[in-house]
Protein backbone atom coordinates (compact mmCIF):
# COMPACT_ATOMS: atom_id res chain seq x y z
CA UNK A 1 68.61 102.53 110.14
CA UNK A 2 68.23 98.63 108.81
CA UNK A 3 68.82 100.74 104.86
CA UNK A 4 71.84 102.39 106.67
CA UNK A 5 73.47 99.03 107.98
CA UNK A 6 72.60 97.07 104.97
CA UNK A 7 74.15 99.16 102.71
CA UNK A 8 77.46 99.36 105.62
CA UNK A 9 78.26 96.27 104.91
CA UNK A 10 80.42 95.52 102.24
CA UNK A 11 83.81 97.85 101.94
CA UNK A 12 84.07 100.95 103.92
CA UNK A 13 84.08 103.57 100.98
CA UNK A 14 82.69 106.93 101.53
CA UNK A 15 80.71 106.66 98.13
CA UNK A 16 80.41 110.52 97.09
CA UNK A 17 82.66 113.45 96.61
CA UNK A 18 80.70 116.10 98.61
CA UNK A 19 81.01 114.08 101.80
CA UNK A 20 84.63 113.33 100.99
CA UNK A 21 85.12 117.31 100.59
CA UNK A 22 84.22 117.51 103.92
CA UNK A 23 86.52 114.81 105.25
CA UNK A 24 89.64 116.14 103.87
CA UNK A 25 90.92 118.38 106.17
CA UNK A 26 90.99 122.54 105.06
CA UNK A 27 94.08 123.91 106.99
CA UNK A 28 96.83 120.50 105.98
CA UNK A 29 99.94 120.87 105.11
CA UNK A 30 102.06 117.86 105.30
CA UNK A 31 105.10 117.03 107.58
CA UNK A 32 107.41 116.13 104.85
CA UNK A 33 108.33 117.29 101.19
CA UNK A 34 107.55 115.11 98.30
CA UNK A 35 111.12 114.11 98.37
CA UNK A 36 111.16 113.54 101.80
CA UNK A 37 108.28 111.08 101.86
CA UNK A 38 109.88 109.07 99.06
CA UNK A 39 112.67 108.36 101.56
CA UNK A 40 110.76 107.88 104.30
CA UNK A 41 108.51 105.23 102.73
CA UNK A 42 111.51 103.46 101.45
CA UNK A 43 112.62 103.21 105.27
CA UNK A 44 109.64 102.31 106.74
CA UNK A 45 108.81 99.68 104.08
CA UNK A 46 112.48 97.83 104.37
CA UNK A 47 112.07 98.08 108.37
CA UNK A 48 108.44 96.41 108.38
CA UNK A 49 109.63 93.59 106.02
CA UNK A 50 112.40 92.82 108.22
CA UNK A 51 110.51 93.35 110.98
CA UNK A 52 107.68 90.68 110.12
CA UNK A 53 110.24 88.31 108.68
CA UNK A 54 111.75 88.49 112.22
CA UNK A 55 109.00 88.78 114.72
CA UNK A 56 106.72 85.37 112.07
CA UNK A 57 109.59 83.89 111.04
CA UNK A 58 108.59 84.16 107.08
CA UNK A 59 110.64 84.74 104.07
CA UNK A 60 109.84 86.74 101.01
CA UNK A 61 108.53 85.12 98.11
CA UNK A 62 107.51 86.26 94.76
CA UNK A 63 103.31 86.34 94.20
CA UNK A 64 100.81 86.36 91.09
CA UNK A 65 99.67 89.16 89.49
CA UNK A 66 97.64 87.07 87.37
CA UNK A 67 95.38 83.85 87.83
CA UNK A 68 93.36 81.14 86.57
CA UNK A 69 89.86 82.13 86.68
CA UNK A 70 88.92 78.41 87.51
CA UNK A 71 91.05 77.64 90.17
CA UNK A 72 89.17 79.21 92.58
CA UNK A 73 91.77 81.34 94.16
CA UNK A 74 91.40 84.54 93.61
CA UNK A 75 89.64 87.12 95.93
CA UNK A 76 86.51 87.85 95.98
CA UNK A 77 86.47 90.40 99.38
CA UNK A 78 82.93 91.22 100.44
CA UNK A 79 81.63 87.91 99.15
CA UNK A 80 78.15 89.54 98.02
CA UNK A 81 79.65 89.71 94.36
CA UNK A 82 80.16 93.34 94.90
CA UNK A 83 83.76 93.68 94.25
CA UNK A 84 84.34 91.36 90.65
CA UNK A 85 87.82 90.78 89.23
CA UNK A 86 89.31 92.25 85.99
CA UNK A 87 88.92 88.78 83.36
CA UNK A 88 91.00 88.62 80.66
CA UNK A 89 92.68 85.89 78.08
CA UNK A 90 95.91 85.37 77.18
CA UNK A 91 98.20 82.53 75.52
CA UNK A 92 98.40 83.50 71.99
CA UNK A 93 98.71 80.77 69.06
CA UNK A 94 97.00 78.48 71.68
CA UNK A 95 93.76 77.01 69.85
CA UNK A 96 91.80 77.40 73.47
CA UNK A 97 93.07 80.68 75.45
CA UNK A 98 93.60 80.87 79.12
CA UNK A 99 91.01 82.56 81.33
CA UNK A 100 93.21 84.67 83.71
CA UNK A 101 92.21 87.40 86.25
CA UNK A 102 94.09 90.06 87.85
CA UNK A 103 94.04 89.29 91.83
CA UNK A 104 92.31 91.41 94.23
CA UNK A 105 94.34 89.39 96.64
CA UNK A 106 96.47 86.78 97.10
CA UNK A 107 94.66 85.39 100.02
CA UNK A 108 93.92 82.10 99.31
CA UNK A 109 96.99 81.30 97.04
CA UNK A 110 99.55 82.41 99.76
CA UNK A 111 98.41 79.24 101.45
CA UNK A 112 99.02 76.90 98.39
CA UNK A 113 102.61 78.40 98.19
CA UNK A 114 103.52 77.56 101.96
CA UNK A 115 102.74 74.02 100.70
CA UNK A 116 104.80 74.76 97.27
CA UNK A 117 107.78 75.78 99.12
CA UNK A 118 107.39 72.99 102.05
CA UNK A 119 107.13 75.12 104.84
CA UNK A 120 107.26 73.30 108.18
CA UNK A 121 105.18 74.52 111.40
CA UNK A 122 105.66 77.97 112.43
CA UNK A 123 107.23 78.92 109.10
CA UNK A 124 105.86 81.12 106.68
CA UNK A 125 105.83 83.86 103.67
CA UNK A 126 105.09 87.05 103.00
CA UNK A 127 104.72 88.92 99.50
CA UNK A 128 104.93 92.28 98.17
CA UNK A 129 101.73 92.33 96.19
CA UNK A 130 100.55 94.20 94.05
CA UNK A 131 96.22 93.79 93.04
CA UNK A 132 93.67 95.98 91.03
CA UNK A 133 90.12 96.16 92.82
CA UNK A 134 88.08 98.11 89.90
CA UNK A 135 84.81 98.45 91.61
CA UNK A 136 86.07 100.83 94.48
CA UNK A 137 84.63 104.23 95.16
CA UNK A 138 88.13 106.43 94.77
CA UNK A 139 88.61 108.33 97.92
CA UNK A 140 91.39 109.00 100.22
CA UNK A 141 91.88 105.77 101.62
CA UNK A 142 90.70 103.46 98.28
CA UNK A 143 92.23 102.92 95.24
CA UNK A 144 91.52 100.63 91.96
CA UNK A 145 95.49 99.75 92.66
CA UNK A 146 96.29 97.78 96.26
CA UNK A 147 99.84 97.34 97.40
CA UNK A 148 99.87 94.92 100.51
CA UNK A 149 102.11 92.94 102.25
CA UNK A 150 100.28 89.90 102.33
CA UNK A 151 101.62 87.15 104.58
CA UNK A 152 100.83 83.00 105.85
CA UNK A 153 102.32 81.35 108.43
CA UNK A 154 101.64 77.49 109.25
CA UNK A 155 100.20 76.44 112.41
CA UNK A 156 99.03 73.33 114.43
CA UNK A 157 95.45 72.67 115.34
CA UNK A 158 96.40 73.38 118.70
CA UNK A 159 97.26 76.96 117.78
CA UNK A 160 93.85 77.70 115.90
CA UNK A 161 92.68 79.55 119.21
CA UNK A 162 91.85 82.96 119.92
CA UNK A 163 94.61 83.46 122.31
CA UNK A 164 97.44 82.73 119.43
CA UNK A 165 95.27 85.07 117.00
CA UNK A 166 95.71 87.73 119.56
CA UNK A 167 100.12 87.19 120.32
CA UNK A 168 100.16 87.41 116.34
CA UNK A 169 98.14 90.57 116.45
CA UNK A 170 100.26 92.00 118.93
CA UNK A 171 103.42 91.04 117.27
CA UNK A 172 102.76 92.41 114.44
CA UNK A 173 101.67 95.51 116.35
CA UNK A 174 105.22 95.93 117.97
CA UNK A 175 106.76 95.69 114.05
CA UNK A 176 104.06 98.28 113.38
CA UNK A 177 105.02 101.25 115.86
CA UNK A 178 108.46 99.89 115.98
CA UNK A 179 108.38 101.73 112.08
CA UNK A 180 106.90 104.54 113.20
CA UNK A 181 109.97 105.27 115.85
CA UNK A 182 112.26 104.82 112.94
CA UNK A 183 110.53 107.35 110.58
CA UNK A 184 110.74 109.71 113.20
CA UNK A 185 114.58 109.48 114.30
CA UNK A 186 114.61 109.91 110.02
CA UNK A 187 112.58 113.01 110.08
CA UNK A 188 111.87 114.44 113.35
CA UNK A 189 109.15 117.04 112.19
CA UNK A 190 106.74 113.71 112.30
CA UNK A 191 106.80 114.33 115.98
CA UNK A 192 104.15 116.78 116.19
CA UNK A 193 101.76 118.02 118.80
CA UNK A 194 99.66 118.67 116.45
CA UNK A 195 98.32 114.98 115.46
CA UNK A 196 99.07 112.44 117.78
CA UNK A 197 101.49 109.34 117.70
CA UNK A 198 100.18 105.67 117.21
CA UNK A 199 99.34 104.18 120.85
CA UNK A 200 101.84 101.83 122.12
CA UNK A 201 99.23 99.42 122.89
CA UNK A 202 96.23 97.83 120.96
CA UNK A 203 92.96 97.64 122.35
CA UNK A 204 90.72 94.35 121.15
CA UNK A 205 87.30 93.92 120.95
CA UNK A 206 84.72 91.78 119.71
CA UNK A 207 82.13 93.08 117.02
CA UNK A 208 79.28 91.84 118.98
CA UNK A 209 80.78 93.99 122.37
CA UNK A 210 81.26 96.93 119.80
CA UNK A 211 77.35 96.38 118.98
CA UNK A 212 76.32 96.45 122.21
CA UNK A 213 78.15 100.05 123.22
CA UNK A 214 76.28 101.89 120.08
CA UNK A 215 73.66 99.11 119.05
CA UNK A 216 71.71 101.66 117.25
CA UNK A 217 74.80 103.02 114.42
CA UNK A 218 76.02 101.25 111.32
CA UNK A 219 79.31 99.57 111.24
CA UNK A 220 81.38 101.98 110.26
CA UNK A 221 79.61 105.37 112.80
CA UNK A 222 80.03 102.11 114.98
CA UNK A 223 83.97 101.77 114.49
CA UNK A 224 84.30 105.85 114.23
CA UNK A 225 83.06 106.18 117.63
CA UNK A 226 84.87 103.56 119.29
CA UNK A 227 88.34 104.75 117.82
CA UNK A 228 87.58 108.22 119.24
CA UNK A 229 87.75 106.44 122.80
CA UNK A 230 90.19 103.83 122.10
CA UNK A 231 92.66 105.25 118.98
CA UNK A 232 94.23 101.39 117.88
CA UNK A 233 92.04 98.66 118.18
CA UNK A 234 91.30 95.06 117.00
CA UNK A 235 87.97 94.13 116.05
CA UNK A 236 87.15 90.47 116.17
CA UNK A 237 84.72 88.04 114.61
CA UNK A 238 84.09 89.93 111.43
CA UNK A 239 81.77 88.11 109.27
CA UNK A 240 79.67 86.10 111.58
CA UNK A 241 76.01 87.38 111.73
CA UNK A 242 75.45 89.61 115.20
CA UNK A 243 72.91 90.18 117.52
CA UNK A 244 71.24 92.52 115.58
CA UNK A 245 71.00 90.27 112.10
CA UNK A 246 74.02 91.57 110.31
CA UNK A 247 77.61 90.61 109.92
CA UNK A 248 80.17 93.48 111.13
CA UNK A 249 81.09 93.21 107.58
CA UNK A 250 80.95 91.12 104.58
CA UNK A 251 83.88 88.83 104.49
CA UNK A 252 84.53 86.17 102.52
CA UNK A 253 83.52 82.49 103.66
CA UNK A 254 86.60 80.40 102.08
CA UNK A 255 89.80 82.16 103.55
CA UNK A 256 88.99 83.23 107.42
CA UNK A 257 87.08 81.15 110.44
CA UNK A 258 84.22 83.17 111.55
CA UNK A 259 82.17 80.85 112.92
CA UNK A 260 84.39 79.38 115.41
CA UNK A 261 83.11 79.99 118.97
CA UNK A 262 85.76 81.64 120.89
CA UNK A 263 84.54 84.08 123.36
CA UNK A 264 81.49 83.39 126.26
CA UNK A 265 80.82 86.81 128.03
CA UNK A 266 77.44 87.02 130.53
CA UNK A 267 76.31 83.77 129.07
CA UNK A 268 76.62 84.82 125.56
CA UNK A 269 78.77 83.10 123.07
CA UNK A 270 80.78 84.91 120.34
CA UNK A 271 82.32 83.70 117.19
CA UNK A 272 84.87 84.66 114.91
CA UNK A 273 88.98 83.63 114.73
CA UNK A 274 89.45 86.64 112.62
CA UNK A 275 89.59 90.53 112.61
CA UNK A 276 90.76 94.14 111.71
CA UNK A 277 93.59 96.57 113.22
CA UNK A 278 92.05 99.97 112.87
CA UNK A 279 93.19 103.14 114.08
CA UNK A 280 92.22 106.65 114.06
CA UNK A 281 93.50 108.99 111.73
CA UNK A 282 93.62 112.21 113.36
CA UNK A 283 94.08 114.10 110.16
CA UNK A 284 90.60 112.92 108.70
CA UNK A 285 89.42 111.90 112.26
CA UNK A 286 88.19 109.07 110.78
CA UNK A 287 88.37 105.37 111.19
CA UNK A 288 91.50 104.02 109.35
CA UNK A 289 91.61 100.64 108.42
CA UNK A 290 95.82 98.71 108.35
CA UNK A 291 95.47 95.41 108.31
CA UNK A 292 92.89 92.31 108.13
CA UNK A 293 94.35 88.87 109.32
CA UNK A 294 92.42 85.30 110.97
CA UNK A 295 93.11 81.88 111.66
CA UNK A 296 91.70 80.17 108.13
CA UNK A 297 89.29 77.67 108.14
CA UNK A 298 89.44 74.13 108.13
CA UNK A 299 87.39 71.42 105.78
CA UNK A 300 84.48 71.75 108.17
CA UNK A 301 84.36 75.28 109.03
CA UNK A 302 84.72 75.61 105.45
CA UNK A 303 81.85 73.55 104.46
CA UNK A 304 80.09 75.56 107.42
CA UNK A 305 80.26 79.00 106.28
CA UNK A 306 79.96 78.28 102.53
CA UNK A 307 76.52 76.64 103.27
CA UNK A 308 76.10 79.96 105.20
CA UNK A 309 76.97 81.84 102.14
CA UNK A 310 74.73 79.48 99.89
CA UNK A 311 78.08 79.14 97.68
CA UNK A 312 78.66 75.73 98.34
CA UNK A 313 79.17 75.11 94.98
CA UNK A 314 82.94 76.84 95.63
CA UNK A 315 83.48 73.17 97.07
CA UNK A 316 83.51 71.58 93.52
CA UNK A 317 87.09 74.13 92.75
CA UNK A 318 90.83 73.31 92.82
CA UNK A 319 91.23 75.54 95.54
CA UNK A 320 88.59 74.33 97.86
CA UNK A 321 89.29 70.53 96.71
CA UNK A 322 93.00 71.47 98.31
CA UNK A 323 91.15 72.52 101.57
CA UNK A 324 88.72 69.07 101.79
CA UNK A 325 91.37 66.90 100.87
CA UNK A 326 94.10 68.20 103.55
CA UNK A 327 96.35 69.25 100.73
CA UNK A 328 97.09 72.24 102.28
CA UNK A 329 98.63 73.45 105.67
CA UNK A 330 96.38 75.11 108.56
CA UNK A 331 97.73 78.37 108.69
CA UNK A 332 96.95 81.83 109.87
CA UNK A 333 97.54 84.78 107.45
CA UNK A 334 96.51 88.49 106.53
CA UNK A 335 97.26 91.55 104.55
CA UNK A 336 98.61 94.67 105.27
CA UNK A 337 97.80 97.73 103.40
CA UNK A 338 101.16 99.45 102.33
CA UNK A 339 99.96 102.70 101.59
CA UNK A 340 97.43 102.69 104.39
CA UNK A 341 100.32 102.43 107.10
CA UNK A 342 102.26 104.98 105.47
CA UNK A 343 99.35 107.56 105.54
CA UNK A 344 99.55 106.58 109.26
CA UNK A 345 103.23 106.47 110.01
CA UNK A 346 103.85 109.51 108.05
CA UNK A 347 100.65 111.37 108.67
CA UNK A 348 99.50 111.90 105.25
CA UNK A 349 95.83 113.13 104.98
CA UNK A 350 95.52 110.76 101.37
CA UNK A 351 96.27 107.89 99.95
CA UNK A 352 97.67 109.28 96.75
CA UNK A 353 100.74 111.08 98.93
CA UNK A 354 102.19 107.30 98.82
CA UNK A 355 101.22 105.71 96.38
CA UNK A 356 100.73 105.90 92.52
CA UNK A 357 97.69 105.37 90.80
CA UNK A 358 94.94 106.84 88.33
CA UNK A 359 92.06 108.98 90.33
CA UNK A 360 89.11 111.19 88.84
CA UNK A 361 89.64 114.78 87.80
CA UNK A 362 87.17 115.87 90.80
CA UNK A 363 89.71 114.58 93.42
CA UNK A 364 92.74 115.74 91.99
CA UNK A 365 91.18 119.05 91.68
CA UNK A 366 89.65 119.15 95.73
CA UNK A 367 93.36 117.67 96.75
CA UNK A 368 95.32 120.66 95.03
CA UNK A 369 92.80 122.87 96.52
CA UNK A 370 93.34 122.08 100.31
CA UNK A 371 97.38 121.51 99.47
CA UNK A 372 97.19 117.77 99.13
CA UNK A 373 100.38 116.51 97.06
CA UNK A 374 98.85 113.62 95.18
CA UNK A 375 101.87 111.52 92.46
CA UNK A 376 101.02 110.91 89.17
């Protein structure tokens, strides 16, 4: 079991195509025609934007596709050096090129552009982004391309408690299944006995408490189960090391807090001003991973989980300089999978149904046997 939770920790990919055979469902057919689902994910993206922009108070803004390699701010996910950016130069006719990368994320940058655009307390941003994450395992919920809306807000120190991280959560949560009632007063065949509606209500939990009900099962048998009895949860504190020696999951030490202490439950003390809104797909009957948000750390916590990390040498970039020299806003902030809350809104039993992107022969091939419309 220690092999089986080491090797749980960093991304959630199935990892082979016989298991994922097995996953994707025999008898699907979806709810809506190719054509159909076009329209409906144009509807349900304009109403989230508007809805976020209304419920956080943020504005669009425009986001890189491209970095600096040295400035430190690009994403590096799992923070085990798993997951490695696409490097590249450009700048022809200059004598010394420019490293660049493609972004996995625009995590840490989203909170250098609130201080760009001078964004006061309880103002913020959100971007339609669009990343390339090469070293994922293509299944029906991964793909090399990521479409997110990724979004920062400025806060006070005051607000950098677990109580604000929670009326975020559930705000974001009403915007959410507020888009799910508007796909189906578009197309009321989504209303289905067959697989059941989001829940009107989110569920939270700490990793550690999710530990303790099946302290024996890797992370993600651990999240299966507990989605079976509670279908839309939050999952907090992911990244600080639990009661049984292991993170939840990897996650990066220079963009979320988890090692804040914020809960004390039968004398124990919890950590973590982060977490995950996962629901379960009833269609896969899997866990299904939305959206991945926290409070982000301050100089200290950064120094704290960096020496954690042993990548304290991250302190020495332009990024992390920002951070230690109060450059930058405290903010919260997070990402939102686009084509992840599609499959959910619109019950689609793969990613490739919403979005378009390259995948292997062997997937394209078990998809158009079990009637699985994947664009190319």
């Amino acid at each position: 079991m220690t092999n089986d939770k080491t090797a749980d920790l960093a991304g959630p990919g199935i990892g082979n195509y016989d298991d994922l055979e097995k996953i994707l469902p025999g008898d699907y057919e979806s709810l809506l025609t190719p054509k159909e689902t076009q329209q409906a994910l144009s509807a349900v993206k304009t109403y989230i934007e508007d809805g976020i922009s209304k419920e956080l108070n943020l504005i669009r803004v425009e986001c890189p596709l491209i970095m600096d390699r040295d400035s430190g701010m690009n994403d590096y996910l799992d923070r085990d050096g798993s997951r490695t950016p696409i490097d590249f130069q450009c700048g022809l006719g200059l004598e010394k090129k420019i490293n660049a990368q493609v972004v996995q994320a625009v995590t840490k940058w989203k909170r250098w552009a609130l201080e760009q655009y001078g964004m006061d307390v309880g103002e913020g941003l959100f971007t339609d982004m669009r990343a390339v994450r090469k070293d994922y395992f293509l299944d029906h919920d991964h793909s090399s391309y990521v479409d997110q809306w990724d979004w920062e807000k400025v806060i006070t120190p005051e607000n950098r408690t677990l109580d604000y991280l929670k009326e975020v959560v559930r705000k974001l949560w009403k915007v959410i299944k507020g888009a799910e009632n508007h796909a189906h007063e578009m197309f009321p065949q989504l209303k289905t006995d067959r697989w059941p509606d989001l829940p009107d209500e989110l569920v939270f939990l700490h990793a550690e408490e999710i530990l303790e009900m099946y302290p024996d099962l890797p992370r993600k048998a651990r999240e299966t189960e507990v989605i079976k009895k509670y279908p839309a949860i939050f999952i907090i504190g992911i990244g600080w090391t639990l009661d049984d020696g292991y993170p939840h999951e990897m996650r990066a030490a220079d963009y979320d807090d988890w090692v804040t202490p914020t809960i004390e439950k039968n004398g124990k003390l919890m950590h973590g001003l982060n977490g995950d809104i996962l629901v379960w797909n009833p269609i896969t009957k899997r866990r299904h991973e939305l959206t991945s948000m926290g409070i982000r750390v301050t100089k200290d916590t950064l120094v704290e989980q960096l020496k954690i990390t042993g990548q304290e040498h991250f302190l020495e970039l332009p990024y992390h300089q920002m951070i230690m020299n109060g450059e930058i806003p405290l903010t919260i902030g997070g990402g939102i999978g686009q084509s992840r809350t599609y499959m959910a809104i619109l019950k689609k039993a793969h990613l490739g149904e919403c979005s378009v992107t390259v995948w292997p022969k062997i997937l394209r091939d078990m998809c158009a046997k079990k009637k699985i419309f994947v664009l190319q």
